[in-house]
Structures are given as structure tokens and as C-alpha cells.
Protein backbone atom coordinates (compact mmCIF):
# COMPACT_ATOMS: atom_id res chain seq x y z
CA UNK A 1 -113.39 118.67 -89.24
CA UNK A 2 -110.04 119.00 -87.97
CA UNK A 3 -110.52 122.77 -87.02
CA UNK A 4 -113.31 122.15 -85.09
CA UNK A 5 -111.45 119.37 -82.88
CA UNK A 6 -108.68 122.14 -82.54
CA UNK A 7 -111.72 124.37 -81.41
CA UNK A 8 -113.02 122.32 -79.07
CA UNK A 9 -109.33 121.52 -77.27
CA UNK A 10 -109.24 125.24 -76.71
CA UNK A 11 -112.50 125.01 -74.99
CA UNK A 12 -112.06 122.36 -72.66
CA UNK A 13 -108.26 123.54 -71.74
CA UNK A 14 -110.36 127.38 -70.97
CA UNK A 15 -113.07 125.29 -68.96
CA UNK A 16 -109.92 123.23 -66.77
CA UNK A 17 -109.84 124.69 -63.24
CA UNK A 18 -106.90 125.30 -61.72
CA UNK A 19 -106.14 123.80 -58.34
CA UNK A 20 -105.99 126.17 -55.18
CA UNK A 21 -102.03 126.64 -54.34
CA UNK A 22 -102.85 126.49 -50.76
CA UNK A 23 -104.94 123.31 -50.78
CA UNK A 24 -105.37 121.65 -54.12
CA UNK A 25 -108.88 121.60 -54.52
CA UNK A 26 -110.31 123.30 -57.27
CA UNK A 27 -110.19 127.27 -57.58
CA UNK A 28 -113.85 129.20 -57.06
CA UNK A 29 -114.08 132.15 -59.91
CA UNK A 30 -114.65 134.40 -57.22
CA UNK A 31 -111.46 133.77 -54.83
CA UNK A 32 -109.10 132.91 -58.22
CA UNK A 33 -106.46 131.27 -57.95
CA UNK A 34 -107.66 130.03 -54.49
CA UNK A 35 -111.01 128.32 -53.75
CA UNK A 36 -112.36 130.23 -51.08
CA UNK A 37 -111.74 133.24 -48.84
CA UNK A 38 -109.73 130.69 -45.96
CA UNK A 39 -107.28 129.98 -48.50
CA UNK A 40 -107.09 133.17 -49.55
CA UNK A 41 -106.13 134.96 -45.91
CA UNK A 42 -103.75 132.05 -45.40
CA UNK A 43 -101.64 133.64 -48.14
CA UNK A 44 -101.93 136.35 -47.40
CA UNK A 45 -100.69 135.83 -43.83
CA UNK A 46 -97.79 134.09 -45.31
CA UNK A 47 -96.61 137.42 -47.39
CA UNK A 48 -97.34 138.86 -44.12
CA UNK A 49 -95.53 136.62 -41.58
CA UNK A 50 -92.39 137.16 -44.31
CA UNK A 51 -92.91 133.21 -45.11
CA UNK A 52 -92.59 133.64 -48.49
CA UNK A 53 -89.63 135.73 -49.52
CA UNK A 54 -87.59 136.70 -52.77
CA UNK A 55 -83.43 136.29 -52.45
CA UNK A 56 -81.72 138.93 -53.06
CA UNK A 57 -78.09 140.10 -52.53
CA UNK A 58 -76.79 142.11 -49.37
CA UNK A 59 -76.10 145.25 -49.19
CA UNK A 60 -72.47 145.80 -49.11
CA UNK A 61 -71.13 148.14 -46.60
CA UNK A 62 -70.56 151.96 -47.08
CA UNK A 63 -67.36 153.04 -47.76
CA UNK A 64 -66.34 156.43 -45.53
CA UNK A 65 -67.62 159.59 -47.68
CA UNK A 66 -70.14 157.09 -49.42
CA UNK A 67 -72.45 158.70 -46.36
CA UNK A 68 -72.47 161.96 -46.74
CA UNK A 69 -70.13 163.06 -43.49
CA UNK A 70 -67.14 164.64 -44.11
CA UNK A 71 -65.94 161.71 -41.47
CA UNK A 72 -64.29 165.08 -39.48
């Protein structure tokens, strides 16, 4: 019996939905991981409007030569 309670976990964590990111309520299968097409263009716009953004370093300055002029 146990394996079939270990079954069954499996299937109700594969049945949980997800909550939308952008509002919380629960993600449609067709607009996954959001819950409809609103949600969906809001993120979108945020990649867009540069809202969401991943660090990186600066670029250090060339050094003369680095270029590719002779610097004559």
C-alpha cells in the first residue's frame, strides 16, 4: 500500500497549479505560467520597457591600440 500513497502524492503535486507571476491567480494551460493573455503582454512589456534586467559588469575602457588605430 505504501507505493500506491507514493503514487498518488506524485499525482496530486502534477495536478497543483502554479500561480500566475504577474497576478497570483492560478495559471490557464494555455497562457503557462500566466493565466491569461493580459498577464502575459504585461511581461512581456516589462522585458520590453527594460524593467526586468540581469546585472552584469561594465565594460572597462579600451586601452590605446586595443582599437585597432595605430593612434597616429
Amino acid at each position: 500500500m505504501r507505493m500506491a500513497d507514493d503514487i498518488a502524492r506524485i499525482a496530486d503535486r502534477r495536478k497543483k497549479v502554479k500561480a500566475c507571476p504577474i497576478c497570483g491567480k492560478p495559471s490557464a494551460e494555455r497562457y503557462r505560467p500566466f493565466c491569461s493573455a493580459r498577464c502575459a503582454d504585461v511581461d512581456l512589456n516589462r522585458w520590453l520597457g527594460g524593467v526586468y534586467a540581469i546585472p552584469g559588469r561594465e565594460d572597462e575602457e579600451p586601452s590605446a591600440g586595443e582599437d585597432g588605430e595605430d593612434g597616429a
